[in-house]
Each structure stands twice: as C-alpha cells, then as structure tokens.
N, C-alpha and C. Protein backbone atom coordinates (compact mmCIF):
# COMPACT_ATOMS: atom_id res chain seq x y z
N UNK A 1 189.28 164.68 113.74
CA UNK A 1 189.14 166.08 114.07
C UNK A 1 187.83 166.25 114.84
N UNK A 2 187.83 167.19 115.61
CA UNK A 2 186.66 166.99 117.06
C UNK A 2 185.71 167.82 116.00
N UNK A 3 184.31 167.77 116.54
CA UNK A 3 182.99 168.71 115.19
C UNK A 3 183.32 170.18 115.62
N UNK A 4 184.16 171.03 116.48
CA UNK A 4 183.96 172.26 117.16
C UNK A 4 184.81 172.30 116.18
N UNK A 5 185.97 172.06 115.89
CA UNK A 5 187.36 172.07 115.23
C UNK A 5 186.63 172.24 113.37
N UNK A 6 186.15 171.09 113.41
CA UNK A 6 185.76 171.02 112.03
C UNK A 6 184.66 172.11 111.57
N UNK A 7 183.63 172.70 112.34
CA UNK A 7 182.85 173.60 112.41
C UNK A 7 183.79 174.99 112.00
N UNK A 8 184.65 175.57 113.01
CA UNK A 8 185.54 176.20 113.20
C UNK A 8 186.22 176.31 111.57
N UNK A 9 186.79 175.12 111.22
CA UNK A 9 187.63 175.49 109.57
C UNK A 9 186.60 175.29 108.76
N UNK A 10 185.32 174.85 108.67
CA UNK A 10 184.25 175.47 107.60
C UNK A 10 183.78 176.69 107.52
N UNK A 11 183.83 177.40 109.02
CA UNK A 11 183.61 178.59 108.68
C UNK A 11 184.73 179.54 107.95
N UNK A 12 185.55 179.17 108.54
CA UNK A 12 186.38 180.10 107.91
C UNK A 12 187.19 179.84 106.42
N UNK A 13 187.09 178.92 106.16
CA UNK A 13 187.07 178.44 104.81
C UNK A 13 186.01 178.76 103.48
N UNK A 14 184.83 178.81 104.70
CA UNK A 14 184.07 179.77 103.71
C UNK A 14 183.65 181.07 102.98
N UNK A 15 184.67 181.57 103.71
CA UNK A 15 185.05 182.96 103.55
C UNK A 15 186.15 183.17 102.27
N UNK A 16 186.99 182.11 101.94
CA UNK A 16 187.90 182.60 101.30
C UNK A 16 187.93 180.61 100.60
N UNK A 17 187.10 180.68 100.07
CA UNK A 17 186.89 178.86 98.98
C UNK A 17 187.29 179.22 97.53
N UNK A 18 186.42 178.19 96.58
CA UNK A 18 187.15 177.94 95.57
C UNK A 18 185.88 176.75 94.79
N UNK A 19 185.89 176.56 93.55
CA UNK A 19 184.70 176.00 92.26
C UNK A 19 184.93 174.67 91.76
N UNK A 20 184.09 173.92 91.58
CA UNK A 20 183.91 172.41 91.11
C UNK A 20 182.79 172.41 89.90
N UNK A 21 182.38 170.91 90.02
CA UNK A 21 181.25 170.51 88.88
C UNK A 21 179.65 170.67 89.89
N UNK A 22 178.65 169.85 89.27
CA UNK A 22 178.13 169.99 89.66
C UNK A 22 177.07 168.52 89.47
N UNK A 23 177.40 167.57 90.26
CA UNK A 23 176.95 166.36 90.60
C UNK A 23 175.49 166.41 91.50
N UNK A 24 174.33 165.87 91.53
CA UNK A 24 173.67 165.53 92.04
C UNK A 24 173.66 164.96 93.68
N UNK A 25 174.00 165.94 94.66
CA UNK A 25 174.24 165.16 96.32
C UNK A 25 173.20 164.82 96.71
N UNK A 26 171.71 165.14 96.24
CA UNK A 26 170.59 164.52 96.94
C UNK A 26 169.45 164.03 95.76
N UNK A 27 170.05 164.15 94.63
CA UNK A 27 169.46 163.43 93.17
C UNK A 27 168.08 164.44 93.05
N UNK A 28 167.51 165.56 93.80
CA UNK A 28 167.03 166.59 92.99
C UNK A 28 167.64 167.99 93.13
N UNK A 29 167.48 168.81 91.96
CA UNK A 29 168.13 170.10 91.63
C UNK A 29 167.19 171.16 91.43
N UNK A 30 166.23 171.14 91.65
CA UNK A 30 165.05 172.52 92.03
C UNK A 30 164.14 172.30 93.08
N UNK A 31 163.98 173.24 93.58
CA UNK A 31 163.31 173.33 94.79
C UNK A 31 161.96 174.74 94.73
N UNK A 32 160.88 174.60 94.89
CA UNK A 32 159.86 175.49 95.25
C UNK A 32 159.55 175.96 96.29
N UNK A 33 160.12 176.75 96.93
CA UNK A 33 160.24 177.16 97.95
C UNK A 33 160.10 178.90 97.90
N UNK A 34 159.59 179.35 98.91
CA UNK A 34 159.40 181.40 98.72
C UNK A 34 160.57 181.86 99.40
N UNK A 35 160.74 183.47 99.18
CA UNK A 35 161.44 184.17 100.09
C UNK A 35 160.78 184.66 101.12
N UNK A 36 161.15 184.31 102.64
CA UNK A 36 160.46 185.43 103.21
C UNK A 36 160.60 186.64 103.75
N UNK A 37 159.20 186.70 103.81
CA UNK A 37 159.05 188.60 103.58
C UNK A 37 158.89 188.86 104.99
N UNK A 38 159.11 188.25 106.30
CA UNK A 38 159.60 188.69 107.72
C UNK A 38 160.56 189.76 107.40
N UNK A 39 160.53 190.74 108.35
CA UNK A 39 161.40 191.91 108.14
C UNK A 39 161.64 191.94 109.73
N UNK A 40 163.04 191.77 110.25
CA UNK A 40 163.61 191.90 111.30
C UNK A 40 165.48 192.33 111.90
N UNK A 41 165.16 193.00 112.94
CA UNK A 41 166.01 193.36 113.47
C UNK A 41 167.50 192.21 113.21
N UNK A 42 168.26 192.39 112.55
CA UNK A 42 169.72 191.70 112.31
C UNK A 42 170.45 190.91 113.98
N UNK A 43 170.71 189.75 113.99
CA UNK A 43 171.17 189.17 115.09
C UNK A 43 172.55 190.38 115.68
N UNK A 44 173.68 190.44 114.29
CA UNK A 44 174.41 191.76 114.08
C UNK A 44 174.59 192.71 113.71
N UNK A 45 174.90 193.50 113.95
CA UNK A 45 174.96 194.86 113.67
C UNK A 45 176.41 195.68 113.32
N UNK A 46 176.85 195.49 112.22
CA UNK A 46 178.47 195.46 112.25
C UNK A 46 178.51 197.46 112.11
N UNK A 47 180.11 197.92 112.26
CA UNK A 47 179.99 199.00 112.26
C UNK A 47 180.72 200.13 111.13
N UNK A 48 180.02 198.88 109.81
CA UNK A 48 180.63 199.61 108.94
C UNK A 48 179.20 200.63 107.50
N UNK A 49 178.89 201.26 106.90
CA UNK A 49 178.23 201.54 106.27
C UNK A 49 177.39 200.57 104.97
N UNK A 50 178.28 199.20 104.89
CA UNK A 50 177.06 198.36 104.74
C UNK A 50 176.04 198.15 104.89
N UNK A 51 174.64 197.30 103.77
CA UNK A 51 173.91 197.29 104.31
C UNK A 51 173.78 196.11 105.35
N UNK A 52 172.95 196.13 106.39
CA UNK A 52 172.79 195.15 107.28
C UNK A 52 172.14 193.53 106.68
N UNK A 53 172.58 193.05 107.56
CA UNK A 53 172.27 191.88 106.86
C UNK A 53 170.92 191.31 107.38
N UNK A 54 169.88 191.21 106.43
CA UNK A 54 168.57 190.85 106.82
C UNK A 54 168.48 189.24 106.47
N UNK A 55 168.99 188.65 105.51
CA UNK A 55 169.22 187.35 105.10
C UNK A 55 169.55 186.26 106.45
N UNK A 56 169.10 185.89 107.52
CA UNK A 56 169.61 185.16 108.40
C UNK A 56 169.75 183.51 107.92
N UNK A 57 170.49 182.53 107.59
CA UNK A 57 169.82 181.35 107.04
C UNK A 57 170.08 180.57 108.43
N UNK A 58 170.09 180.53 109.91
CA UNK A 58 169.44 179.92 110.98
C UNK A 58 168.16 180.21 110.93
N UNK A 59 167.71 181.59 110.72
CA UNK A 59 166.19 181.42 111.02
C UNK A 59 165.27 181.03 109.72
N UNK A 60 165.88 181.72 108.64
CA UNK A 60 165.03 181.56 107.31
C UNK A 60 165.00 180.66 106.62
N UNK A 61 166.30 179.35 106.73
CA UNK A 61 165.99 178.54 105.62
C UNK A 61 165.59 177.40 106.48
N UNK A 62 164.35 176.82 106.26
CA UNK A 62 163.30 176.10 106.62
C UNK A 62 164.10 174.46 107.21
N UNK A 63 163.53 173.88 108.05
CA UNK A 63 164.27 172.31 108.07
C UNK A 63 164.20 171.40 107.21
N UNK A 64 162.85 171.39 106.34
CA UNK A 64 162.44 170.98 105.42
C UNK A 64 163.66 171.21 104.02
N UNK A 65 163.84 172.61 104.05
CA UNK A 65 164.98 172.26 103.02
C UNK A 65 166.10 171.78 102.94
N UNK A 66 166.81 172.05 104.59
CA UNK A 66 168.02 171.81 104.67
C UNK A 66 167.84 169.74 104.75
N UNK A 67 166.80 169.32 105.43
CA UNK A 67 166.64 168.02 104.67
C UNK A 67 166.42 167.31 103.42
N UNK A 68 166.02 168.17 102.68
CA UNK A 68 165.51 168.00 101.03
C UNK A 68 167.66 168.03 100.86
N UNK A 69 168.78 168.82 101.36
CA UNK A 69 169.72 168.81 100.79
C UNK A 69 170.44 168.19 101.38
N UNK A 70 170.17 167.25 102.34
CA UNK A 70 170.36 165.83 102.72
C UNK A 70 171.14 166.15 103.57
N UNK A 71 170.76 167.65 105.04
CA UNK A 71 171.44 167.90 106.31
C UNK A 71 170.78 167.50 107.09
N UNK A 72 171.06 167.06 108.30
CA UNK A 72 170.29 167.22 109.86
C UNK A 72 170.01 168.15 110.53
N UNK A 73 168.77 169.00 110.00
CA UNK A 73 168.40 170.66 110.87
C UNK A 73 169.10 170.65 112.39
N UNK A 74 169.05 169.31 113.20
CA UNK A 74 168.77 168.83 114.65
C UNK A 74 170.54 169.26 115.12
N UNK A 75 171.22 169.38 113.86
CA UNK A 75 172.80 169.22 113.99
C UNK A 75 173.39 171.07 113.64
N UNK A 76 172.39 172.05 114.00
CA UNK A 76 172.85 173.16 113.58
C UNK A 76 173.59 173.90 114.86
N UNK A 77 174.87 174.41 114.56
CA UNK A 77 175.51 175.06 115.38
C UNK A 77 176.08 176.26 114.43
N UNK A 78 176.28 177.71 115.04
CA UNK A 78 176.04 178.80 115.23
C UNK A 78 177.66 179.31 114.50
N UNK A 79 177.18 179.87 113.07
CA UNK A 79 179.02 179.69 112.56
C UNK A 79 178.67 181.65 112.30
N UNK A 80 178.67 182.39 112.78
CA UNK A 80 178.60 183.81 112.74
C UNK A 80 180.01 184.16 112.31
N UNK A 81 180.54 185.14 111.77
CA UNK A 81 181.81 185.83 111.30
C UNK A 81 181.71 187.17 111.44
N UNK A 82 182.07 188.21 112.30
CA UNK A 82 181.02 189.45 112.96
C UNK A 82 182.41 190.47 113.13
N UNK A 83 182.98 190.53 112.03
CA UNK A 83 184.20 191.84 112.43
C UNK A 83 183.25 193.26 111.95
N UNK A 84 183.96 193.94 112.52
CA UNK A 84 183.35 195.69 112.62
C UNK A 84 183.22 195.77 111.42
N UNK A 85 183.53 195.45 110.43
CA UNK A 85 183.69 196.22 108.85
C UNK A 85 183.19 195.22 108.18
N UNK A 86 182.49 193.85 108.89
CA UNK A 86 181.26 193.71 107.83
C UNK A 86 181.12 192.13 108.56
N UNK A 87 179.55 191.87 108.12
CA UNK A 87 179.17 190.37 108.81
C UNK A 87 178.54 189.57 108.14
N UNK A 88 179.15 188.31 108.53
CA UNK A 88 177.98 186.96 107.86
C UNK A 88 177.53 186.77 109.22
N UNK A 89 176.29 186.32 108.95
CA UNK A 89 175.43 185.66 109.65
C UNK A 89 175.22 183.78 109.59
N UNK A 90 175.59 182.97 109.90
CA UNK A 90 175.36 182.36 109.31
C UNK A 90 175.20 180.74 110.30
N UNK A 91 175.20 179.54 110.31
CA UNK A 91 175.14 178.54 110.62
C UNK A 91 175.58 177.27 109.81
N UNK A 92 175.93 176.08 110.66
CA UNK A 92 176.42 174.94 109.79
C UNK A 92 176.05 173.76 110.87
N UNK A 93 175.86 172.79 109.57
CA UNK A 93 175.15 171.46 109.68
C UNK A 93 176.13 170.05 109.01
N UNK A 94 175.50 169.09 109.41
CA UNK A 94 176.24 168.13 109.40
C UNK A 94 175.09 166.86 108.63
N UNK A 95 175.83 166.27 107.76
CA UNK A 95 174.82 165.41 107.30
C UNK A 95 174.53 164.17 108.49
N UNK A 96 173.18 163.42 108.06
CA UNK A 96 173.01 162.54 109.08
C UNK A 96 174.26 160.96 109.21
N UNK A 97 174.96 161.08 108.05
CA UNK A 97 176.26 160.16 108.10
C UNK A 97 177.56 160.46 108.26
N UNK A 98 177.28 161.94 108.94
CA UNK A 98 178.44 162.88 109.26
C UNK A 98 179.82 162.73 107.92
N UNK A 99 179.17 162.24 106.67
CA UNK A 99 180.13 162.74 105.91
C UNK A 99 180.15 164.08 105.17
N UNK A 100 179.32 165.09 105.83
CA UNK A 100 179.64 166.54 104.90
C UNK A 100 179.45 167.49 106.12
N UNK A 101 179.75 168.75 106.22
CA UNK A 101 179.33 169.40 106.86
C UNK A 101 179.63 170.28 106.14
N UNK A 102 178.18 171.72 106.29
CA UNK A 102 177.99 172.27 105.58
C UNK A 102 178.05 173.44 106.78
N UNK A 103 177.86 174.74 105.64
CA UNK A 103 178.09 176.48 106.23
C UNK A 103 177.26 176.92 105.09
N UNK A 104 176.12 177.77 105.72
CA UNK A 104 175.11 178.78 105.09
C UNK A 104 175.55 179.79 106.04
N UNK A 105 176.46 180.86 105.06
CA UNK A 105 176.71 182.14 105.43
C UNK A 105 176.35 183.33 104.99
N UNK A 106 175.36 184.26 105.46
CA UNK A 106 175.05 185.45 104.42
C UNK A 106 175.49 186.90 105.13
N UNK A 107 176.10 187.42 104.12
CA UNK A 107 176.76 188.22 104.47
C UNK A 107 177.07 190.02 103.71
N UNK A 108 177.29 190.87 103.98
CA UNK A 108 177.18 191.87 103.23
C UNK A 108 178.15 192.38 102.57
N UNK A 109 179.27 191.89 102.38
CA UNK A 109 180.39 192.18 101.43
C UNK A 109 179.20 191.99 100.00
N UNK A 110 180.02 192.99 99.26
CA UNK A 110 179.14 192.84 97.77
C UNK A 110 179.47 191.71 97.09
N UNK A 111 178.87 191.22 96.40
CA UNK A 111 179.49 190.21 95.43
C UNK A 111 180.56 190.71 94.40
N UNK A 112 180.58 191.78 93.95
CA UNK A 112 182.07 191.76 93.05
C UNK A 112 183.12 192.03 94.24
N UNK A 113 183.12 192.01 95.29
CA UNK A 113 184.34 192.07 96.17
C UNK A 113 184.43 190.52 96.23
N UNK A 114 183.60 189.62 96.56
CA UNK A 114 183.50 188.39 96.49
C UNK A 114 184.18 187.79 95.09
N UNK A 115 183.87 188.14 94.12
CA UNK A 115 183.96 187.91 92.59
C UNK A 115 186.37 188.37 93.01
N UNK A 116 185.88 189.23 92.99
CA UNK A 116 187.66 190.28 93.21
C UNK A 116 188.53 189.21 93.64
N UNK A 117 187.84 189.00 95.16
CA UNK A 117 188.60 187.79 96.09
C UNK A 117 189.07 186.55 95.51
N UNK A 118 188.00 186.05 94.93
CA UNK A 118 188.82 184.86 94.11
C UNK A 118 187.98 184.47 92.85
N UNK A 119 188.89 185.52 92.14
CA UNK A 119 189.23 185.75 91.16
C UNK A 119 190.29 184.57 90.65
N UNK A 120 191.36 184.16 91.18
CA UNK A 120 192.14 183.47 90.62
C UNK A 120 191.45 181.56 90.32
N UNK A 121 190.57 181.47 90.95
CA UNK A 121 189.94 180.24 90.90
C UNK A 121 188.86 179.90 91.30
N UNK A 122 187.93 180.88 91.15
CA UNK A 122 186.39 180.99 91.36
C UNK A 122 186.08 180.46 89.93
N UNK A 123 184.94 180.12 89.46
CA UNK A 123 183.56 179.73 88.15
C UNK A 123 183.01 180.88 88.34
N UNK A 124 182.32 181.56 87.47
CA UNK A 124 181.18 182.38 87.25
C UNK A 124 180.42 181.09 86.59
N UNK A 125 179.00 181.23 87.65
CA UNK A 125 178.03 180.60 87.13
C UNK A 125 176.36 181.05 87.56
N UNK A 126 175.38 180.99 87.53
CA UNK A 126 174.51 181.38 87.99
C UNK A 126 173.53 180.20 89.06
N UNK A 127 172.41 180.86 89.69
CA UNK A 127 171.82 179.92 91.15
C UNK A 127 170.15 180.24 90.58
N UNK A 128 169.45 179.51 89.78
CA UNK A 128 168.51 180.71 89.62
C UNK A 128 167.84 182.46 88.98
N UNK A 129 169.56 182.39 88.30
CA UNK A 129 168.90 183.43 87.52
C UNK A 129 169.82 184.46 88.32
N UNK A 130 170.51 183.98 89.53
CA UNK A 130 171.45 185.05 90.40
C UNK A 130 172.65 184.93 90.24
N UNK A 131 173.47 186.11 90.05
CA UNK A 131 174.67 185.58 89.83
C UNK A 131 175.29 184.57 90.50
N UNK A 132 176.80 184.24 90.51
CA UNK A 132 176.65 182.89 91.51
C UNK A 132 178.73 182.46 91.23
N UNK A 133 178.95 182.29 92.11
CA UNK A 133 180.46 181.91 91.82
C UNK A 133 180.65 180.56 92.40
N UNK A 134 181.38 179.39 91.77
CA UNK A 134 181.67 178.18 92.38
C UNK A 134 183.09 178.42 92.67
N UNK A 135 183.41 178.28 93.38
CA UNK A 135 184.89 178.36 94.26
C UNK A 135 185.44 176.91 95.00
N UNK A 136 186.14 176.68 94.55
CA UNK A 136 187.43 175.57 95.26
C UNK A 136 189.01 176.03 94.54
N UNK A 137 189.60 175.32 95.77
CA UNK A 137 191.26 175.76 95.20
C UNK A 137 191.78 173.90 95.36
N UNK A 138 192.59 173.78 94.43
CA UNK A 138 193.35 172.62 94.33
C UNK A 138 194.17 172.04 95.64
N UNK A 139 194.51 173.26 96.62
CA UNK A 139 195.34 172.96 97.80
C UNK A 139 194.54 172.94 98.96
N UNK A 140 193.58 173.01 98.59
CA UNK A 140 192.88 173.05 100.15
C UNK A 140 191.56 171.91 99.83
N UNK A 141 191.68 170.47 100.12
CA UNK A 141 191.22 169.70 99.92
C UNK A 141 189.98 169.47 100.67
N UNK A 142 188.74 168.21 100.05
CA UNK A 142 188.08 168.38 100.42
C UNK A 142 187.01 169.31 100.60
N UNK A 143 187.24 170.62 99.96
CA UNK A 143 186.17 171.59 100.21
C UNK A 143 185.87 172.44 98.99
N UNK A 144 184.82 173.10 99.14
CA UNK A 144 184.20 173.75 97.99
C UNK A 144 183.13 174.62 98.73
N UNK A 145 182.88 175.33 97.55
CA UNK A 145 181.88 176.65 97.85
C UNK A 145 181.29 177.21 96.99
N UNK A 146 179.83 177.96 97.20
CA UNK A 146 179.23 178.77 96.22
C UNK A 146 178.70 179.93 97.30
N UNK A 147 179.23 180.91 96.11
CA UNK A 147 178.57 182.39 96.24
C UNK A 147 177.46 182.71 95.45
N UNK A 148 176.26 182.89 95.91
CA UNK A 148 175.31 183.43 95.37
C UNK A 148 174.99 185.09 95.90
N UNK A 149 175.12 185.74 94.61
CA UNK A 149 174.38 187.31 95.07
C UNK A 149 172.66 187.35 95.93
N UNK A 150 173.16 188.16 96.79
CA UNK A 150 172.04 188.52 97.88
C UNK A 150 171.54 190.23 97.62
N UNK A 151 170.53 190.46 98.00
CA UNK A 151 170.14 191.88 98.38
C UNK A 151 171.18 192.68 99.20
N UNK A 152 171.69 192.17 99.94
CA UNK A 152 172.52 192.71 100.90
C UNK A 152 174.18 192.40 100.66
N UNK A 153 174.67 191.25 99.76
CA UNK A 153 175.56 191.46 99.05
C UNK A 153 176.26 189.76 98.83
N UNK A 154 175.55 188.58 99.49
CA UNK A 154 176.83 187.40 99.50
C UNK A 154 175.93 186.54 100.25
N UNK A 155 175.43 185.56 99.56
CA UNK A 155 175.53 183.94 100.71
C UNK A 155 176.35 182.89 99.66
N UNK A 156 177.17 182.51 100.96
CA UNK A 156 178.25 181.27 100.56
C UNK A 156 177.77 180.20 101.13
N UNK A 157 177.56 179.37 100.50
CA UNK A 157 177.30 177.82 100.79
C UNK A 157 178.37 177.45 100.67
N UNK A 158 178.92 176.59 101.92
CA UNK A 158 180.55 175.83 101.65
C UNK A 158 179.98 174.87 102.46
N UNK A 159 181.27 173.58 101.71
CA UNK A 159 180.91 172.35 102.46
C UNK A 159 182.76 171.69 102.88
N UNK A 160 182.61 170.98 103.67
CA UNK A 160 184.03 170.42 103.85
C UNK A 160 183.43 168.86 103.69
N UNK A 161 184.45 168.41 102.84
CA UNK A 161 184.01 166.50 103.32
C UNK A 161 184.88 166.32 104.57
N UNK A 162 184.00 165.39 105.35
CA UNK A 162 184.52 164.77 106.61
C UNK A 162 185.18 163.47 106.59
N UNK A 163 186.15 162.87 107.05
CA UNK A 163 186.68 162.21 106.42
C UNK A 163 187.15 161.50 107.83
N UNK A 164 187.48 159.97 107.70
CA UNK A 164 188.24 159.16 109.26
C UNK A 164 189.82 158.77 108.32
N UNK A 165 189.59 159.09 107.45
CA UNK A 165 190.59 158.59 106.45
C UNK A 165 191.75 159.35 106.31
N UNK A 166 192.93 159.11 105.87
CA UNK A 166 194.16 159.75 106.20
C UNK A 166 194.07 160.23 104.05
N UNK A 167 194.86 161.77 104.04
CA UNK A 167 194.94 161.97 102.67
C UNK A 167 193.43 162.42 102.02
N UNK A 168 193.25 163.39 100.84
CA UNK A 168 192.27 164.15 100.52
C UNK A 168 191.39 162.68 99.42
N UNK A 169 190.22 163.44 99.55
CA UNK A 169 189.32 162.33 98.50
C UNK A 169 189.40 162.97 97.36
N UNK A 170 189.05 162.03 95.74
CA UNK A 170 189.15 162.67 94.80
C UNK A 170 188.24 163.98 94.65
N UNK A 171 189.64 164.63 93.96
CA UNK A 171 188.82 166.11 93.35
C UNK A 171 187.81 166.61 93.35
N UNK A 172 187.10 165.44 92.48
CA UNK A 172 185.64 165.43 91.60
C UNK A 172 184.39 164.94 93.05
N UNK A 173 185.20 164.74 93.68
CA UNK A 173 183.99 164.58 94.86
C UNK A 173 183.30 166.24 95.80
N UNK A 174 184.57 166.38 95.69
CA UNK A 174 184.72 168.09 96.51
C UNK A 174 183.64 168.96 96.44
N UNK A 175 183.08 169.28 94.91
CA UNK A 175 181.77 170.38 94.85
C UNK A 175 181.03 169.29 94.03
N UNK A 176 180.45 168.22 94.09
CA UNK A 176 179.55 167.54 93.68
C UNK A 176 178.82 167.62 94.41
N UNK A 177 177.23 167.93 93.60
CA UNK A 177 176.23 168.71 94.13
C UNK A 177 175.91 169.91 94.81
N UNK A 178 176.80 170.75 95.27
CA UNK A 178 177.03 171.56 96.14
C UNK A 178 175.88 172.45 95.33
N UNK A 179 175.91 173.03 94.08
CA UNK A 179 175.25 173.51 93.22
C UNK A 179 173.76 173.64 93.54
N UNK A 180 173.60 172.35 93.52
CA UNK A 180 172.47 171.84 93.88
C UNK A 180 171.89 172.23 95.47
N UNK A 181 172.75 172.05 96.52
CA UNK A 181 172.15 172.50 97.57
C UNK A 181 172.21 173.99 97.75
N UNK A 182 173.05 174.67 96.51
CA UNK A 182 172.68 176.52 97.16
C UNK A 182 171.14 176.56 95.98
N UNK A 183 170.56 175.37 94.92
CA UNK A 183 169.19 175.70 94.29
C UNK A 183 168.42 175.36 95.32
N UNK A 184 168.49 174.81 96.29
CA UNK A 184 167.61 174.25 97.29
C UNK A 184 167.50 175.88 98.24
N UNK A 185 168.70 176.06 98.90
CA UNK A 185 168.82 177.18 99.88
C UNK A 185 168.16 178.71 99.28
N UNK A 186 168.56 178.62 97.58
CA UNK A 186 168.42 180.25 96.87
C UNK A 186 166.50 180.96 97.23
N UNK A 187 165.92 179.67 96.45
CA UNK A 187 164.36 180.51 97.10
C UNK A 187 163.89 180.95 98.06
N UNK A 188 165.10 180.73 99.36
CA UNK A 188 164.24 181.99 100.76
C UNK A 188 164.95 183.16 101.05
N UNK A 189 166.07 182.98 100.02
CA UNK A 189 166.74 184.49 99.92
C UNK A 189 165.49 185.84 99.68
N UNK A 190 165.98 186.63 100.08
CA UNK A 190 164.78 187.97 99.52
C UNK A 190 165.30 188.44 97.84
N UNK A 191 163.98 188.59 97.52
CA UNK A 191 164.11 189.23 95.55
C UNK A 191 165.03 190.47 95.78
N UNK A 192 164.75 191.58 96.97
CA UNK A 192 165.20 192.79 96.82
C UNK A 192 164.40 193.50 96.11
N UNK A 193 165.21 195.09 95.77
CA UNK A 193 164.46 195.70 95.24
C UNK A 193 164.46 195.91 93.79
C-alpha cells in the first residue's frame, strides 16, 4: 500500500477505532513534559458552534516526544479532517522501521459523543488522570486507538500496523503500547479551565 494511501486510512480510521491492552512500544510509560500556554489563532475554523480547536499536535507536540514514542518527527505529513460541523486538527508519522504509522488528531467533538460513538467496543480507561477511551474493533485489523479528553473536546491517537505481509497480525499486537504513546503525547495538551 503506497504511504499517501496508508496515511489516508489512518486518518480516517481514526475517527471511528476501537481498544486493546496495553504493552510497552518504547519500554517507557511516563513522560515530563508541560502544556503549552501559546495561545493562537486555529489552522481551522469550522462552522459550527463548537469550541475551536486550540490543541494543534503538528505544532505542539515537541520532536523530542514524538521520538521518546519511537516516531520519525522528519516523517510528518498533514492528516487534518475539517467538515463544517466540526474539526480535527491533526498529523501522522511513521516509525523509523516504517512498521507503525501513527495519527495525533485533536479535535472538538466532546468526548461523550466520542464515548456514544463507540460505545459498542471502546475501554473506558484513563491518560493521566483524563478520561480516556481505548478503541479497536475485531474487524478492522491491525489498528487501534485512544481517545483522550481535551479542553476543547477529543485527541485520538490511532495507529495502523504496516505490514508487507499478506493477512492481519495477532490481535494482541494491535494496541500494544499505544497507551503508552497517548502518556507521552497527554502533557502538552492544555489543563483548561
């Protein structure tokens, strides 16, 4: 599958994922890292009474972290989701052995609409003390996701495994660690109010 293609179904997979375990992908699970307190104009501007989305994770989450969660900053291409009635902002990366590629999407749907959505096979779990949903579905292989609550309402961390191989990898591979890279991503989220 070409990376535009594969870019292309992470994003939109991350919109509508599904919950796993939570394995170690880069063998640490906390990160010290701040939120920052830059306050700027939204890349989008959607045209619904949401709030806007100030959470950007192209500009805010540091290279340093997205390497601490074992991505290639150097490999970021531009995964935005921008309908009138509400927007993620967001970007996706590729590990340096091109076996994962990842989607940091933040977005302003609330989290219990998120929670609503999948409902049928989401985890309730927490990121830090934030609420937090692990999402994978049994039929859509290879991939997994976490929702963590934002100020503004949703960042989904989803990952797809990349694969040269014909047929899905086991289960238990799917959201291993994933957990772990939205504890890495959660500290430059903003506290809110």
């Amino acid at each position: 599958m070409a990376p535009s293609a594969i870019r292309i179904t992470v994003a939109l997979a991350a919109i509508a994922l599904a919950g796993c375990s939570s394995q170690a992908e880069t063998g640490q699970t906390e990160h010290t890292g701040s939120a920052s307190t830059t306050t700027r104009v939204p890349r989008h501007i959607d045209k619904s009474d949401r709030p806007q989305v100030s959470f950007d994770p192209c500009l805010d989450v540091p290279d340093a972290a997205l390497i601490e969660a074992g991505y290639n900053p150097k490999s970021e291409q531009n995964a935005d989701f921008t309908p009138d009635s509400y927007t993620f902002l967001g970007c996706s990366y590729d590990t340096p052995q091109r076996r994962y590629g990842l989607n940091v999407l933040s977005g302003n749907i609330t989290f219990d609409e998120e929670r609503e959505k999948t409902k049928s096979y989401a985890t309730t779990t927490e990121i830090h003390g934030r609420r937090a949903l692990l999402e994978w579905e049994p039929q859509r292989s290879d991939e997994c996701a976490v929702s963590v609550e934002t100020p503004d309402g949703v960042l989904i961390v989803s990952r797809l495994i990349l694969k040269d191989t014909p047929g899905p990898s086991p289960q238990t591979e799917w959201c291993a660690g994933l957990e772990d890279t939205a504890r890495i991503i959660e500290p430059f989220i903003p506290k809110g109010d």
